[in-house]
C-alpha atoms as a PDB file:
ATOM      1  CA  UNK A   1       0.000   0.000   0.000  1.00  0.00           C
ATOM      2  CA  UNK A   2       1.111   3.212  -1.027  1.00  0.00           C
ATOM      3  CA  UNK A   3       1.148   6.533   0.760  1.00  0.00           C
ATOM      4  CA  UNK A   4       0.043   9.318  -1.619  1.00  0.00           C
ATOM      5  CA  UNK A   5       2.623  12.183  -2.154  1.00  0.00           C
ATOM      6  CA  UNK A   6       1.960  15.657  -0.795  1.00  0.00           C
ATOM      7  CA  UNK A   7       2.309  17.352  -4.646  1.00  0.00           C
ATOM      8  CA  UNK A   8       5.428  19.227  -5.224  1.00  0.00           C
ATOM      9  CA  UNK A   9       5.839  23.053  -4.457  1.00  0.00           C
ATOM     10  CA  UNK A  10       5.945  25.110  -6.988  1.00  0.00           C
ATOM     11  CA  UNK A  11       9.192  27.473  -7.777  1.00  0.00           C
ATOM     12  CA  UNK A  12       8.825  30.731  -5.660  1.00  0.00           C
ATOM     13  CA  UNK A  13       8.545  33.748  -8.331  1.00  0.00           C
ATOM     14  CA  UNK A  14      10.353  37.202  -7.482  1.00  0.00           C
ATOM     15  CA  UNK A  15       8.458  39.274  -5.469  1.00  0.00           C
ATOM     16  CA  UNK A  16       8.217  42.848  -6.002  1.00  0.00           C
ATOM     17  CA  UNK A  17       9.607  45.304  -3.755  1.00  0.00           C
ATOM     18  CA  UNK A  18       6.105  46.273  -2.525  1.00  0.00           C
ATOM     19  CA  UNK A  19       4.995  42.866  -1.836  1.00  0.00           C
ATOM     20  CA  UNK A  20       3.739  42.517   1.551  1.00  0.00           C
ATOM     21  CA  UNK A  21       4.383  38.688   2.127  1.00  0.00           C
ATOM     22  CA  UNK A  22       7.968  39.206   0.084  1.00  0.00           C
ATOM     23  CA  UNK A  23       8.689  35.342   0.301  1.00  0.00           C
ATOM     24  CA  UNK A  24       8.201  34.773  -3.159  1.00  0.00           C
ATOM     25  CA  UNK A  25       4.730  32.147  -2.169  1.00  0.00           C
ATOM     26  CA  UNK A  26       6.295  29.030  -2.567  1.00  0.00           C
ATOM     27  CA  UNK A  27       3.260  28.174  -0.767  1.00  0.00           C
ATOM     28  CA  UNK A  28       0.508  28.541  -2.820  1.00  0.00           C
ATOM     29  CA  UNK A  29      -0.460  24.995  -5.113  1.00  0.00           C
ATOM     30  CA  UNK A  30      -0.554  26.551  -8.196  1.00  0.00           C
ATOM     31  CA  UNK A  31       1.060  29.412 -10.305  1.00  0.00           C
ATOM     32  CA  UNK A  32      -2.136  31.661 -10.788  1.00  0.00           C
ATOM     33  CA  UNK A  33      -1.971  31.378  -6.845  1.00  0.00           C
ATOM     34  CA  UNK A  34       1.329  33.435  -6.522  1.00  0.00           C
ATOM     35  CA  UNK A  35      -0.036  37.145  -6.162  1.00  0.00           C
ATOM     36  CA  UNK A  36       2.252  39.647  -4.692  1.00  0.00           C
ATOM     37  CA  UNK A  37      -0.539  42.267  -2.692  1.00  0.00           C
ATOM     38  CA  UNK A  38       0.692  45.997  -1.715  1.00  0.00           C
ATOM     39  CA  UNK A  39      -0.376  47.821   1.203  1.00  0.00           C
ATOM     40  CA  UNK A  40      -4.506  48.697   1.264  1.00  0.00           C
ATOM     41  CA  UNK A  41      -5.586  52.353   1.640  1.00  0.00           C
ATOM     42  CA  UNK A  42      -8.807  52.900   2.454  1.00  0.00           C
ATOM     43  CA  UNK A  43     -10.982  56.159   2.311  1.00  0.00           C
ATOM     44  CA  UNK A  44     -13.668  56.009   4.653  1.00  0.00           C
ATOM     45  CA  UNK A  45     -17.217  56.928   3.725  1.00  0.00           C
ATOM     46  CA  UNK A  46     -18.604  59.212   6.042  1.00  0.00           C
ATOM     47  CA  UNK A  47     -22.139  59.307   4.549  1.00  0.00           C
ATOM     48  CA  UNK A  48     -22.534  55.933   4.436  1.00  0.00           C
ATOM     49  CA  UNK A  49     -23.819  53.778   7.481  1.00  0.00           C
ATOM     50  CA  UNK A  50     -21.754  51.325   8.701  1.00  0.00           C
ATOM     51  CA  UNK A  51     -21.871  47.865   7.807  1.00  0.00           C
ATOM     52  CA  UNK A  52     -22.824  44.930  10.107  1.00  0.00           C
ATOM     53  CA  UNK A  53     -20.736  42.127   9.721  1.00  0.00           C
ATOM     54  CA  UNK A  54     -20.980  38.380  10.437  1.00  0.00           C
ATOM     55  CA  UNK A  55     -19.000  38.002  13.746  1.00  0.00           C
ATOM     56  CA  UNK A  56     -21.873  40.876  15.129  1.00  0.00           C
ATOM     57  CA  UNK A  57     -19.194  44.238  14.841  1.00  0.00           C
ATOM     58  CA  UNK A  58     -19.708  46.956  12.429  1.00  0.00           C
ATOM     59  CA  UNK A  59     -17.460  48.688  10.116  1.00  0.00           C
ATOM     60  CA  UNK A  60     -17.363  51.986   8.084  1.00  0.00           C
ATOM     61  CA  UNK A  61     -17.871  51.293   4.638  1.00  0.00           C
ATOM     62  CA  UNK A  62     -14.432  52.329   2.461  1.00  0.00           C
ATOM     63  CA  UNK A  63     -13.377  52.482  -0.902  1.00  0.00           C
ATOM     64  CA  UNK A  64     -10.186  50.704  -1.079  1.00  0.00           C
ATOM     65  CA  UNK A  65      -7.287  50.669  -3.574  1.00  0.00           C
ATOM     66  CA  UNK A  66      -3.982  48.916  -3.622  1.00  0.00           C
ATOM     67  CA  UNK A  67      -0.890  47.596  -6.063  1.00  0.00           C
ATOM     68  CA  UNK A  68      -1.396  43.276  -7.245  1.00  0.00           C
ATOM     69  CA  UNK A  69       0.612  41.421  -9.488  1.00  0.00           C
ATOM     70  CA  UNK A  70       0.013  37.793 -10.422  1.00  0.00           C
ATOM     71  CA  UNK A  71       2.744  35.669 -11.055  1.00  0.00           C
ATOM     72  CA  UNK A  72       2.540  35.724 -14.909  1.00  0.00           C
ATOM     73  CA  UNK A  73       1.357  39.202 -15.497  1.00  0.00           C
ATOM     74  CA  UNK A  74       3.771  41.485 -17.608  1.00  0.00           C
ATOM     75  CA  UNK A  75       3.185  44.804 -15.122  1.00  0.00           C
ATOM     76  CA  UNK A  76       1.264  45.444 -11.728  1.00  0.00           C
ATOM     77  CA  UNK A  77      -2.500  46.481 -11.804  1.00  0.00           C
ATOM     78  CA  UNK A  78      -4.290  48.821  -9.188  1.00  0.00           C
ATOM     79  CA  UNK A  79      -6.975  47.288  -7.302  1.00  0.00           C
ATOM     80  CA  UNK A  80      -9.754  49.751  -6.900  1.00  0.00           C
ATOM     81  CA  UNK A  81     -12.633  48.654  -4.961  1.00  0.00           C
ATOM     82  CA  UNK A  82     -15.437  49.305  -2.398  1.00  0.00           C
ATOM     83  CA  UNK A  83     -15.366  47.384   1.182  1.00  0.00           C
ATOM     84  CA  UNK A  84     -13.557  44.059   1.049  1.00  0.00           C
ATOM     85  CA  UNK A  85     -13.286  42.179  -1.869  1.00  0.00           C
ATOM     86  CA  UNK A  86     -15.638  43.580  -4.365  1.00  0.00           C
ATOM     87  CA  UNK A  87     -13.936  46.063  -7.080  1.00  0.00           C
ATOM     88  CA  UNK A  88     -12.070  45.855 -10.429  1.00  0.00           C
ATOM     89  CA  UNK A  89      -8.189  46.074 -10.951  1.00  0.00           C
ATOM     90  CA  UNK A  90      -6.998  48.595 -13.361  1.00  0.00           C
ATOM     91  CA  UNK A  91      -3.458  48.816 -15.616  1.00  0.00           C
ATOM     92  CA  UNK A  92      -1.487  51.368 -14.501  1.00  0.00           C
ATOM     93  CA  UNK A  93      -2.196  53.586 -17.127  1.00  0.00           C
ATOM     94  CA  UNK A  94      -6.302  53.260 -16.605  1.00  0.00           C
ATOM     95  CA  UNK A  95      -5.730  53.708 -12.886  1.00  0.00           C
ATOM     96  CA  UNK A  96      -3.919  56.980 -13.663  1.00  0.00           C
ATOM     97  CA  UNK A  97      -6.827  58.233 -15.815  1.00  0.00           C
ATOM     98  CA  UNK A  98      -9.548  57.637 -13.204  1.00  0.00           C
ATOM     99  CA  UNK A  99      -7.437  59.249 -10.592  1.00  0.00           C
ATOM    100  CA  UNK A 100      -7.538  62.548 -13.292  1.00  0.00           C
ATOM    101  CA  UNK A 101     -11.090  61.799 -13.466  1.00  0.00           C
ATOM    102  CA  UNK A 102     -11.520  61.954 -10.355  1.00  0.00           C
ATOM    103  CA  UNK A 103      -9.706  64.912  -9.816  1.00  0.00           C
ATOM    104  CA  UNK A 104     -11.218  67.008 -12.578  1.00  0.00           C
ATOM    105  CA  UNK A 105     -14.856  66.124 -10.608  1.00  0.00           C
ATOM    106  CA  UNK A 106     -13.379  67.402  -7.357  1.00  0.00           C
ATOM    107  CA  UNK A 107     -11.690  70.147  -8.535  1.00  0.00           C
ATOM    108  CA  UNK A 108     -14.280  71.441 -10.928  1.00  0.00           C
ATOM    109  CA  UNK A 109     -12.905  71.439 -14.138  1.00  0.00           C
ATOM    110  CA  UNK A 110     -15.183  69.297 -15.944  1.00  0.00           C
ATOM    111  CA  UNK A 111     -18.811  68.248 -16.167  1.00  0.00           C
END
């Protein structure tokens, strides 16, 4: 009788220098498993009411953006979404245009 094999780790990729875990995820169990994650910021809603979560706490909805990069992508995408989890992540280039977006609302300069 045979004992099955744990299955082989896969090769660690290079992390980049804003990865929080750094340590290349020789962990995960496949390559579309190896993301490298940047620091969250969050910008709390004010005028929204707080969320109740499972464990019985609340929390202040946020919008929430941060740098990703999975293992086999050619550049690092901005993750810009809204409380944990849900959102879209943006190339670099797209993020940068939404920020001026963004800007051009708050500052007035467009319609």
């Amino acid at each position: 009788m045979s004992i099955a094999s744990a299955s082989p780790a896969i090769e660690p990729i290079t992390c980049q220098p804003w990865c929080q875990n750094g340590d290349g995820h020789p962990d995960e169990k496949m390559r579309e498993d190896q993301w490298c994650l940047g620091v969250e910021h969050r910008v709390h809603l004010s005028t929204e009411p707080t969320e109740l979560l499972s464990d019985e706490s609340t929390e202040q909805q946020h919008l929430t953006t941060y740098l990703l990069r999975q293992a086999n992508d050619t550049a690092p995408r901005v993750f810009i979404g809204h409380g944990k989890g849900s959102g879209k992540s943006a190339t670099l280039e797209e993020a940068r245009r939404f920020a001026l977006e963004i800007l051009a609302r708050v500052d007035g300069h467009a319609v």
